[in-house]
N, C-alpha and C. Protein backbone atom coordinates (compact mmCIF):
# COMPACT_ATOMS: atom_id res chain seq x y z
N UNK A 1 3.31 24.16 -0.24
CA UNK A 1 2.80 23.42 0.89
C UNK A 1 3.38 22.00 0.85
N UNK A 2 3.42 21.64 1.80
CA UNK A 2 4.29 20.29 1.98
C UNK A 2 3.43 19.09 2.19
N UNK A 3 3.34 17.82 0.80
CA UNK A 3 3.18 16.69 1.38
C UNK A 3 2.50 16.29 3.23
N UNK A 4 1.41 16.25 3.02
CA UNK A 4 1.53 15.77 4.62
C UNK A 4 0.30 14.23 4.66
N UNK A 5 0.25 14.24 5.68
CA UNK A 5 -0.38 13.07 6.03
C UNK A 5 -2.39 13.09 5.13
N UNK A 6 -2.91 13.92 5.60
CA UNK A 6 -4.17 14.22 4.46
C UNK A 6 -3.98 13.81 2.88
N UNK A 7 -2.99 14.47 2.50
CA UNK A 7 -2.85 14.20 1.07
C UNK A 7 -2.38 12.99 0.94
N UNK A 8 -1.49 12.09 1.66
CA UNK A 8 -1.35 11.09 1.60
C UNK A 8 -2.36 10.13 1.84
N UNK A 9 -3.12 10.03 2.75
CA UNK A 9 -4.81 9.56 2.74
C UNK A 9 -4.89 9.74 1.59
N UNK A 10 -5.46 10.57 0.95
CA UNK A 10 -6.14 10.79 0.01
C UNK A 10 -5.43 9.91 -1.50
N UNK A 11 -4.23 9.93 -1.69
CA UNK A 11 -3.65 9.66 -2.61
C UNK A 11 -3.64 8.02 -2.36
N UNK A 12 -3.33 7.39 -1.00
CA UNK A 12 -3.84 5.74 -0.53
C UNK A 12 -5.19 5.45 -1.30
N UNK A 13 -5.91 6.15 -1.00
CA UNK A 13 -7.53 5.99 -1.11
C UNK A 13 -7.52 6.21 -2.95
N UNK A 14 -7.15 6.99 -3.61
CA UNK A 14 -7.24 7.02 -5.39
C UNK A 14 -6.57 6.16 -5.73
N UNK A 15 -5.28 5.59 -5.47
CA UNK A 15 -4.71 4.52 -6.08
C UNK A 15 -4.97 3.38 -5.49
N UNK A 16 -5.64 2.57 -4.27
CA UNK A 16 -6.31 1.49 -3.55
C UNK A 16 -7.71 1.63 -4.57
N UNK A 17 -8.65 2.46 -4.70
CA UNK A 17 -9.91 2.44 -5.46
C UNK A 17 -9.56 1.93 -6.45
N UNK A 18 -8.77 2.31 -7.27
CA UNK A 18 -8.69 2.52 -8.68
C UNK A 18 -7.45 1.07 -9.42
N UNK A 19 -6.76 0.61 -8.27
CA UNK A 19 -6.22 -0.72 -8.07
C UNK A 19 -5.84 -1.28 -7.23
N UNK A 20 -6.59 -2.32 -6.43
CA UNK A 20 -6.25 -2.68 -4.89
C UNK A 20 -5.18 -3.55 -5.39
N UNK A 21 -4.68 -3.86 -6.37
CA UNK A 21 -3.58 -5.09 -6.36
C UNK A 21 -1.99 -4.49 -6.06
N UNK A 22 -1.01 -5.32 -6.83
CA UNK A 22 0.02 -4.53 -6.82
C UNK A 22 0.42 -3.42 -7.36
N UNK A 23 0.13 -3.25 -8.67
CA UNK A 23 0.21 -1.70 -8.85
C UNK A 23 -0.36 -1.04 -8.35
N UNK A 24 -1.67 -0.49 -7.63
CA UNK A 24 -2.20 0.77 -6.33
C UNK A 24 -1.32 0.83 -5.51
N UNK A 25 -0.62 -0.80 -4.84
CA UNK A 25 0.25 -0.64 -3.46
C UNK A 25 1.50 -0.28 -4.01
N UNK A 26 1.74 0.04 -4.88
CA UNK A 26 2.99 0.17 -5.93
C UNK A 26 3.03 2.05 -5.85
N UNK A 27 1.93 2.60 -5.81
CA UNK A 27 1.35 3.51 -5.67
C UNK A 27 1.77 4.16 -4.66
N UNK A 28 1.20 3.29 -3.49
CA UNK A 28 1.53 3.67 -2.12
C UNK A 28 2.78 3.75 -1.23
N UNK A 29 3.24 2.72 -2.02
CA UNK A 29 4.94 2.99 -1.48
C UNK A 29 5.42 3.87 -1.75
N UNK A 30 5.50 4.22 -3.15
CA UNK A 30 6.17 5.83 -4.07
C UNK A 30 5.40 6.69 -2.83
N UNK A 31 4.20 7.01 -2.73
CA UNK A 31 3.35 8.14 -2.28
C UNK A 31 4.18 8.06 -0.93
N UNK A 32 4.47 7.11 -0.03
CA UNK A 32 5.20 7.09 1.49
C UNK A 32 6.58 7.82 1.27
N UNK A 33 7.08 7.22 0.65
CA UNK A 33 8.81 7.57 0.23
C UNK A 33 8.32 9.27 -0.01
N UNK A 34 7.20 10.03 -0.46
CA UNK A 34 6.94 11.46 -0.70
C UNK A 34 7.07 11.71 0.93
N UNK A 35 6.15 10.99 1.61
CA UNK A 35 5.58 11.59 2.67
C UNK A 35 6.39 11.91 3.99
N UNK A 36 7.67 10.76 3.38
CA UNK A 36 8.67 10.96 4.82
C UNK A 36 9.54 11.22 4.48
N UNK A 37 9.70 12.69 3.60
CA UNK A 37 10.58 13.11 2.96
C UNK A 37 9.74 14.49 3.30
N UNK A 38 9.16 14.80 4.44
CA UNK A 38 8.27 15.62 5.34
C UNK A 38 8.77 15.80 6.24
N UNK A 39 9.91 16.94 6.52
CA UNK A 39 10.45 16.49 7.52
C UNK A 39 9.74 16.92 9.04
N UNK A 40 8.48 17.81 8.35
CA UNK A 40 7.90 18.38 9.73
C UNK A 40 7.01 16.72 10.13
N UNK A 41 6.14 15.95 9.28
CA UNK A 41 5.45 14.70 9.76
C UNK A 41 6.00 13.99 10.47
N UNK A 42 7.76 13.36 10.05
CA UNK A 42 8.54 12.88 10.72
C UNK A 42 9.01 12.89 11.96
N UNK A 43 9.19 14.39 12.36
CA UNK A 43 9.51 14.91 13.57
C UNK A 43 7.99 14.47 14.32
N UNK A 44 6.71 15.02 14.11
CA UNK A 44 5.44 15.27 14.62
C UNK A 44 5.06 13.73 15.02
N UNK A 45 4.86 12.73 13.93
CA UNK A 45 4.83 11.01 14.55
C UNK A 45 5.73 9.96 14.88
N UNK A 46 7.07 10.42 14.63
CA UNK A 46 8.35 9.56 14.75
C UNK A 46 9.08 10.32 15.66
N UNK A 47 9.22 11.35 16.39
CA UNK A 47 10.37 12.26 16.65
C UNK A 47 10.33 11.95 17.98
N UNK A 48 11.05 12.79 18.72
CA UNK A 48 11.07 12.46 20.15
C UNK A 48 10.44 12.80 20.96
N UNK A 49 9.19 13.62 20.46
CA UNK A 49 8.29 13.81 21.39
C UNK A 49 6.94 12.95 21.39
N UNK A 50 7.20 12.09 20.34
CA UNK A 50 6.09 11.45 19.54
C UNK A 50 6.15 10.28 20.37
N UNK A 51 4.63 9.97 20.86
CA UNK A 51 4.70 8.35 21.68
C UNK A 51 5.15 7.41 21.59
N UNK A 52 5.72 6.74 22.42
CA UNK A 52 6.75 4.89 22.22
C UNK A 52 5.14 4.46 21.82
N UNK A 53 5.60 3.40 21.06
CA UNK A 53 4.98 2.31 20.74
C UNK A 53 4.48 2.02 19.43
N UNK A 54 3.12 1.20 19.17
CA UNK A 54 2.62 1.78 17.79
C UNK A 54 1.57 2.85 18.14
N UNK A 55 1.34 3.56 16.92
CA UNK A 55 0.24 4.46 17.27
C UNK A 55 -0.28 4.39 15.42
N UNK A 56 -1.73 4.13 15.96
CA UNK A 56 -2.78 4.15 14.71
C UNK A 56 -2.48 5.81 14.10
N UNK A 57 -2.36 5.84 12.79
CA UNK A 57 -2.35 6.75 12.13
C UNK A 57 -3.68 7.29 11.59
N UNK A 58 -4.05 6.33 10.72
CA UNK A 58 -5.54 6.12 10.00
C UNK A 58 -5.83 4.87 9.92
N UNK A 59 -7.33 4.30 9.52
CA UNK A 59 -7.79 3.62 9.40
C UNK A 59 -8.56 4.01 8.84
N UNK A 60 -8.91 3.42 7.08
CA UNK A 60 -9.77 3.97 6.27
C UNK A 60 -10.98 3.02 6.23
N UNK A 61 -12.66 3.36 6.63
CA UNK A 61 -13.47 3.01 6.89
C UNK A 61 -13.88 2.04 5.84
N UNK A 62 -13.63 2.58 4.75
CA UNK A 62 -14.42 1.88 3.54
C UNK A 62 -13.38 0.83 2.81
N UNK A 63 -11.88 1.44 2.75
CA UNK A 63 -11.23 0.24 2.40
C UNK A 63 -10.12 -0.82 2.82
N UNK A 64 -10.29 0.07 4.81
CA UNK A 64 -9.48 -1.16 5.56
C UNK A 64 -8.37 -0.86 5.33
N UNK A 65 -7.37 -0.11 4.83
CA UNK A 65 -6.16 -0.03 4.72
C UNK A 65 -5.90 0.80 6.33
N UNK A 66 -4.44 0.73 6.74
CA UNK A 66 -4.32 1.22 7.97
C UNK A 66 -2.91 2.45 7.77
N UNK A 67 -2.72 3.03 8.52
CA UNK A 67 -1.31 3.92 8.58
C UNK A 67 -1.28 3.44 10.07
N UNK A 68 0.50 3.09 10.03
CA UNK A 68 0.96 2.84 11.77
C UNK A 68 1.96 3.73 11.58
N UNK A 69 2.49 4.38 13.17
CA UNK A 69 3.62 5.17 13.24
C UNK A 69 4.51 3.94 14.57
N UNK A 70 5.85 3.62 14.19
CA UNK A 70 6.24 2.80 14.95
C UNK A 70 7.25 3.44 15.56
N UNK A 71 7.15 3.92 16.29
CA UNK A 71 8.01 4.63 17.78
C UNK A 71 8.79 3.91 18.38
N UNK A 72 9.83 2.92 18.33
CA UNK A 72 10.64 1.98 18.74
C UNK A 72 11.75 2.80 20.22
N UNK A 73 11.66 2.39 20.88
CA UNK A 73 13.02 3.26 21.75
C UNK A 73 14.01 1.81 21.81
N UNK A 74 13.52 0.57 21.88
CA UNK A 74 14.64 -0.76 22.23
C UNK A 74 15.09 -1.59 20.65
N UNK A 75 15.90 -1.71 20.74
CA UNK A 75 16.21 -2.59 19.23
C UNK A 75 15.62 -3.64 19.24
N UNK A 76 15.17 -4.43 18.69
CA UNK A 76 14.39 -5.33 18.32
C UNK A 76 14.78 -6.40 16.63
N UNK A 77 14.65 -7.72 17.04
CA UNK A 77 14.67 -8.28 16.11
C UNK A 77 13.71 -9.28 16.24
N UNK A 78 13.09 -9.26 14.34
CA UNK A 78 11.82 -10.08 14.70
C UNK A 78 12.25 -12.02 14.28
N UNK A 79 11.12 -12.61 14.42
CA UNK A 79 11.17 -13.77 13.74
C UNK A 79 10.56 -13.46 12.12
N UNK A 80 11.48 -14.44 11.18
CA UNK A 80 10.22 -14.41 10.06
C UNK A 80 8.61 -14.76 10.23
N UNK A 81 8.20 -14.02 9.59
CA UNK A 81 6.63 -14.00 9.81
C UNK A 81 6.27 -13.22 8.39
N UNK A 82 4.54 -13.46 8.44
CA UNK A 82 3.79 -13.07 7.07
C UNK A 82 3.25 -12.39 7.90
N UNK A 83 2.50 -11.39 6.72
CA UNK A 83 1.18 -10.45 6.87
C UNK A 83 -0.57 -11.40 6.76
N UNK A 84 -0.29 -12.89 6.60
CA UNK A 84 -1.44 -13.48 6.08
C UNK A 84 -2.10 -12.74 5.12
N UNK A 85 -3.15 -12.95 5.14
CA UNK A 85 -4.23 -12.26 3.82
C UNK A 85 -3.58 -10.46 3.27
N UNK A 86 -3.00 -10.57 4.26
CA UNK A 86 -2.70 -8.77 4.08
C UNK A 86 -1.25 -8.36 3.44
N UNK A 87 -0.87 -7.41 2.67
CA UNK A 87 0.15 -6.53 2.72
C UNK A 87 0.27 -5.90 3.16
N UNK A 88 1.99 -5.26 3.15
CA UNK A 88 2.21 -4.39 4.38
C UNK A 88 3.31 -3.47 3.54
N UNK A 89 3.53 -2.15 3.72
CA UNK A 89 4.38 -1.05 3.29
C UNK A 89 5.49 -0.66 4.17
N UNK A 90 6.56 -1.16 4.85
CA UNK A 90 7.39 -0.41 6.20
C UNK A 90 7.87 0.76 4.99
N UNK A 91 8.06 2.27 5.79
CA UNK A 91 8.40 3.29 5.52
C UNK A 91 9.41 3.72 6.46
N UNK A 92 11.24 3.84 6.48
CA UNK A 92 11.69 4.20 7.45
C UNK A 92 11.71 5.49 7.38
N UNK A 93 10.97 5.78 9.14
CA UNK A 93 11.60 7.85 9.20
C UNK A 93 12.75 7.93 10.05
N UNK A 94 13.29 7.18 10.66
CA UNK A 94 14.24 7.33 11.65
C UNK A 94 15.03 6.13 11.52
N UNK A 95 16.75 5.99 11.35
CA UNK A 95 17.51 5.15 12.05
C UNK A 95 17.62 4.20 10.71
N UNK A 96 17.36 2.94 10.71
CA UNK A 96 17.34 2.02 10.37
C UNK A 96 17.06 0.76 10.11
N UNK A 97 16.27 0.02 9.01
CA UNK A 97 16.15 -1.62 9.17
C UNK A 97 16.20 -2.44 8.48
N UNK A 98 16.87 -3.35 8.79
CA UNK A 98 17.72 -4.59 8.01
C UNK A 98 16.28 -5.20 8.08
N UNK A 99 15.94 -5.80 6.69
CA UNK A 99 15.06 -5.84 5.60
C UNK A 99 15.38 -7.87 5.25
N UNK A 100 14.68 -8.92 6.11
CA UNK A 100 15.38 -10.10 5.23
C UNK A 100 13.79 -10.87 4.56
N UNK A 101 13.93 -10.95 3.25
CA UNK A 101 12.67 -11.32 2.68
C UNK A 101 13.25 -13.33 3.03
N UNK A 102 12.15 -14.50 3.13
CA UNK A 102 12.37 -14.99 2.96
C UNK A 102 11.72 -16.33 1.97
N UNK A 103 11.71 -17.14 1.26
CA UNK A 103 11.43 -18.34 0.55
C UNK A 103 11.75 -19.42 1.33
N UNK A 104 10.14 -19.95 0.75
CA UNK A 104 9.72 -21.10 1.55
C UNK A 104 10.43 -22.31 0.53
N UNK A 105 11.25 -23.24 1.22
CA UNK A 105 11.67 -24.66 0.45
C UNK A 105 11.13 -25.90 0.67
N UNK A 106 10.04 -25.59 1.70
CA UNK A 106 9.19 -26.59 1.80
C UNK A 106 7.81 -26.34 0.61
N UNK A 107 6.49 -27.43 0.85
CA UNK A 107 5.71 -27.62 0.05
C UNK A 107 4.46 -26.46 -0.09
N UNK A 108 4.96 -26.10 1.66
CA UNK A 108 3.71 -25.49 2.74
C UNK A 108 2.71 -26.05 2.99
N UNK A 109 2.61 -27.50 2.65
CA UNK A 109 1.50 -28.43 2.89
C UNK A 109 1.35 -28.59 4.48
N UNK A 110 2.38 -28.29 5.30
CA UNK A 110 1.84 -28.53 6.77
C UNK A 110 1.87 -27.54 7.02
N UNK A 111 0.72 -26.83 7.81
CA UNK A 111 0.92 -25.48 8.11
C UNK A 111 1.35 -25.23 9.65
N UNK A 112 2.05 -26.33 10.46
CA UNK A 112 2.95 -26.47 11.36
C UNK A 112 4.02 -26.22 11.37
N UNK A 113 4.22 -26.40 10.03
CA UNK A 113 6.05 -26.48 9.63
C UNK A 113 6.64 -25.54 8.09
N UNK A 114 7.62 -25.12 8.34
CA UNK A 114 8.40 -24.53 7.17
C UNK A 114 9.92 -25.00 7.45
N UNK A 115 9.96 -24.65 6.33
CA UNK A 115 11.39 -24.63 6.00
C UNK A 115 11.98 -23.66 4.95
N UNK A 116 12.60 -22.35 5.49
CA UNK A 116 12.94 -21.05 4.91
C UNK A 116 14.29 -20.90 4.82
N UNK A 117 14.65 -20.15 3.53
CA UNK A 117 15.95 -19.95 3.36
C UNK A 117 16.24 -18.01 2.80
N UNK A 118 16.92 -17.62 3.47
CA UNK A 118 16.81 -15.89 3.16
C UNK A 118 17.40 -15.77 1.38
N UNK A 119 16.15 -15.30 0.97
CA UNK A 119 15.82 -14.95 -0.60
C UNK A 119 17.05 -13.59 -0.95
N UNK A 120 16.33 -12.53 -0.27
CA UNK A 120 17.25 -11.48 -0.25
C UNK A 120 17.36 -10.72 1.06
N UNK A 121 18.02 -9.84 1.06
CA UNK A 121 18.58 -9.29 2.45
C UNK A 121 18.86 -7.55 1.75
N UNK A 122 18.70 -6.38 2.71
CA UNK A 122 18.85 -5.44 2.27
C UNK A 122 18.46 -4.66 3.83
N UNK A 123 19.31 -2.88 3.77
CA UNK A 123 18.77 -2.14 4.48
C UNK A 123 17.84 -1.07 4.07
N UNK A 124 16.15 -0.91 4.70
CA UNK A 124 15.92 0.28 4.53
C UNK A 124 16.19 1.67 5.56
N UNK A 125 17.00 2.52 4.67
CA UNK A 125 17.43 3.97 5.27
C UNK A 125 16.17 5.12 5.17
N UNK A 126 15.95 5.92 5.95
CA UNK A 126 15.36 7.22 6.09
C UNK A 126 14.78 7.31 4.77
N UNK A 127 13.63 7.80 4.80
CA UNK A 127 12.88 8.22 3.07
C UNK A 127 12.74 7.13 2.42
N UNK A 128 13.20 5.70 2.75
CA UNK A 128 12.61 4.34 1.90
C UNK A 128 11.59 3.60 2.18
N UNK A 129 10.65 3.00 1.16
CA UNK A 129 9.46 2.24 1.62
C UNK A 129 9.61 0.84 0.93
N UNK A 130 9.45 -0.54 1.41
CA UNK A 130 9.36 -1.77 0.86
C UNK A 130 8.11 -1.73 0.79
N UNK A 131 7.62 -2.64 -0.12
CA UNK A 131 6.80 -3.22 -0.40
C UNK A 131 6.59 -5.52 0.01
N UNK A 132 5.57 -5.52 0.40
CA UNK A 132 5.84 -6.99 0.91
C UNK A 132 3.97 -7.53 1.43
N UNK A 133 4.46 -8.26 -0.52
CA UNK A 133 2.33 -8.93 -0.52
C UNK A 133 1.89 -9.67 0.26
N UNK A 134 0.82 -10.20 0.10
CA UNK A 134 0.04 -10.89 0.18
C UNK A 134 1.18 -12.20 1.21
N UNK A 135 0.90 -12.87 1.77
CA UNK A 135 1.72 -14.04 1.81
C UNK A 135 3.15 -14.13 2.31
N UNK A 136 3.62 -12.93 1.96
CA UNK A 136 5.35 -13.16 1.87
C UNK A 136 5.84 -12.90 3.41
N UNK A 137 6.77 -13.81 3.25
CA UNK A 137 7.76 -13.80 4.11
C UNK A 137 8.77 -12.81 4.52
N UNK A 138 8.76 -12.39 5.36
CA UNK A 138 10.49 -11.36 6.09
C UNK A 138 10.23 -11.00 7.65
N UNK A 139 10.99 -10.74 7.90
CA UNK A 139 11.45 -10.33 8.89
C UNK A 139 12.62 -9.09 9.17
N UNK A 140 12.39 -8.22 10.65
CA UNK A 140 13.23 -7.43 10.69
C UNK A 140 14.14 -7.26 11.44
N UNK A 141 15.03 -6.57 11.34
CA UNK A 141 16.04 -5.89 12.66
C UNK A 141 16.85 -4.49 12.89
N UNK A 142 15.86 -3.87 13.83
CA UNK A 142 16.29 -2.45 13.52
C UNK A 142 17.03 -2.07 15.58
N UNK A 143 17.97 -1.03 15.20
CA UNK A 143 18.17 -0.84 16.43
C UNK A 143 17.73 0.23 17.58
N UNK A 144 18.20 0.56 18.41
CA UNK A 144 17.61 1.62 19.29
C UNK A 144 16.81 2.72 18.43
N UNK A 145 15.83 3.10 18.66
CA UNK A 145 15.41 4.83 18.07
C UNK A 145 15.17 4.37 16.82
N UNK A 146 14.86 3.48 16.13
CA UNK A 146 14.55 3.19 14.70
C UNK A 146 13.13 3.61 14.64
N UNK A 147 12.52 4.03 13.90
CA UNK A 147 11.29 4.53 13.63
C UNK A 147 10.69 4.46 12.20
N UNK A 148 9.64 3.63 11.90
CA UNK A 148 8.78 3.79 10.66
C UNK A 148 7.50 3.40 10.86
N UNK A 149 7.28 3.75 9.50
CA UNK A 149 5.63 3.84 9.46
C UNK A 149 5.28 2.52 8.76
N UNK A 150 4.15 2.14 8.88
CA UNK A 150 3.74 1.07 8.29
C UNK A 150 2.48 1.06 8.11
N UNK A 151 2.07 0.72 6.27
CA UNK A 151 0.92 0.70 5.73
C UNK A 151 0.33 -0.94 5.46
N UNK A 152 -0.77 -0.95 6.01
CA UNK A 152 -1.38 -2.69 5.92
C UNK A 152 -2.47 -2.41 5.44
N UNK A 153 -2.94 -3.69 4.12
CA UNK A 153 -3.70 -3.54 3.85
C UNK A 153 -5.19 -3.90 4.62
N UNK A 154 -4.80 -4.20 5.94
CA UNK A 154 -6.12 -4.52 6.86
C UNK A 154 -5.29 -4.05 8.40
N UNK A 155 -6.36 -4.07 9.38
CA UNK A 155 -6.10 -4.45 10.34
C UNK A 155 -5.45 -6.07 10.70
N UNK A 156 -4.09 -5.97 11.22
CA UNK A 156 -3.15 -7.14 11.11
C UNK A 156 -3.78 -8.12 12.42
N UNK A 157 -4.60 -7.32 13.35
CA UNK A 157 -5.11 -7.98 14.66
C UNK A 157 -6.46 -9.07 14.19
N UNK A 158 -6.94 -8.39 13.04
CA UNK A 158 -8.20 -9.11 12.92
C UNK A 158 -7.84 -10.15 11.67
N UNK A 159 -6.68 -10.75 11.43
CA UNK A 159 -6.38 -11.31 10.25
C UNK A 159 -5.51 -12.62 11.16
N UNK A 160 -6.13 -13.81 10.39
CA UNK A 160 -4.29 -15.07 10.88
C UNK A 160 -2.98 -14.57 10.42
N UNK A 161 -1.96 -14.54 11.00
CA UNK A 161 -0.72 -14.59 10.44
C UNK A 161 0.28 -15.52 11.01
N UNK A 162 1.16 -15.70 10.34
CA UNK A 162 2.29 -17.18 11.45
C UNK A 162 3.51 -16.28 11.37
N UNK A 163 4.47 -17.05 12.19
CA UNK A 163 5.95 -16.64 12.44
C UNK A 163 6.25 -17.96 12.21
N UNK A 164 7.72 -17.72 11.75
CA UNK A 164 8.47 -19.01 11.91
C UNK A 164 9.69 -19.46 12.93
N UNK A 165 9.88 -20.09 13.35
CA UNK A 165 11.10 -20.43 14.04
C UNK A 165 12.25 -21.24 13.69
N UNK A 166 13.29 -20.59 12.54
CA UNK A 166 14.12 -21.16 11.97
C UNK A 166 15.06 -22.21 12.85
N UNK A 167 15.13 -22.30 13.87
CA UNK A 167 15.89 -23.51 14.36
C UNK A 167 15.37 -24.70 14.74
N UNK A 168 13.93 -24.27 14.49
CA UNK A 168 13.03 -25.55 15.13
C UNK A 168 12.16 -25.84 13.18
N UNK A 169 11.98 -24.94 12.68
CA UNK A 169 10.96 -25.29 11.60
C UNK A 169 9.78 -25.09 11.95
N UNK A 170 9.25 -24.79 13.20
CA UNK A 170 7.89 -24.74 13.24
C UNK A 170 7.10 -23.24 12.95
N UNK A 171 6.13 -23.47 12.62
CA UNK A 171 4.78 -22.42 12.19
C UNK A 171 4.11 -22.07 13.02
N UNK A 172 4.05 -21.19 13.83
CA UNK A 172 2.51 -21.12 14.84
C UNK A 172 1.72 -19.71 14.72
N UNK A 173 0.47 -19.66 15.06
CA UNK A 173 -0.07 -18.39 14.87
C UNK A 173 0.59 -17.42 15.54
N UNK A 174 0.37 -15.87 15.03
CA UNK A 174 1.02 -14.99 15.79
C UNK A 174 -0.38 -14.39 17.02
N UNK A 175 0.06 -13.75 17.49
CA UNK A 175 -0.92 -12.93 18.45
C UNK A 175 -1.07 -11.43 17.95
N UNK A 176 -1.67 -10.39 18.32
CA UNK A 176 -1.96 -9.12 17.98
C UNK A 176 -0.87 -8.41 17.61
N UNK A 177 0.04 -7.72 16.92
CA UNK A 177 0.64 -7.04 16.22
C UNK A 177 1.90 -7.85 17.08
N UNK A 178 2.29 -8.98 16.90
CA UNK A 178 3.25 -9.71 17.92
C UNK A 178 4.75 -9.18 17.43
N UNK A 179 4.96 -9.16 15.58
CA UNK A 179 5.93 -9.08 14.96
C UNK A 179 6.40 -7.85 14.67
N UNK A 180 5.68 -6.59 15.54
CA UNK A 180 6.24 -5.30 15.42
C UNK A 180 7.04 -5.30 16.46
């Protein structure tokens, strides 16, 4: 029987109980990289019959973690931005995305302003999951038909998060899932 989305719940939920820090989400990335290596799930929430947009996967009652399926049809590139209080898991099932983590060279004492310089840079391909805590910085750029999943450790709507605007330096809040 094949990996599917249940067992993956389930396996979120034993390694989040048992360590909500980085090793559980350490957990969860390995367990994603299983799950979209499914090729029937892939097809079923990413594929082409599967809805544009985001679409809620799960939402686990008791410990707030979320599953998104991101249905992209237009390429898109984001600004750097955080998860605020939250982490986040991107899982690619489809296509492609250029991956840029970034470091802050300012103090972060104004929370108007940054000043970021790209730390590392990388692509995730089909069957890969990043990991990206608490705080951290990146941003993406994926093109037409790119498709992944994404695990947060909260609802990202009910949390602050900022973007940055590297030509200006400034910080401002984001709006509801602004940076997908």
């Amino acid at each position: 029987m094949a990996y599917d989305l249940e067992a993956f719940i389930a396996d979120c939920r034993a390694a989040l109980s048992s360590d909500p820090g980085p090793n559980g989400r350490e957990q969860v990335r390995a367990a994603l990289e299983r799950l979209l290596a499914n090729a029937e799930f892939v097809r079923s929430v990413c594929g082409e019959e599967a809805p544009q947009g985001l679409n809620v996967l799960y939402e686990d009652p008791a410990l707030g973690f979320q599953i998104l399926a991101h249905v992209n049809a237009k390429p898109r590139t984001s600004l750097p931005h955080d998860h605020g209080a939250s982490w986040a898991i991107y899982g690619q099932a489809t296509g492609y995305t250029d991956m840029t983590e970034w470091e802050r060279l300012d103090d972060g004492a104004d929370p108007d302003r940054a000043a970021l310089k790209p730390a590392k840079q990388y692509r995730l391909m089909p069957g890969q999951a990043g990991i990206y805590q608490e705080g951290a910085i990146h941003s993406i750029d994926y093109p037409a038909n790119a498709r992944f999943i994404r695990v947060t450790g909260t609802n990202l709507d009910r949390i602050a998060r900022r973007r940055f605007d590297l030509a200006t330096g400034k910080a401002t809040q984001m709006t509801a899932q602004q940076a997908t």
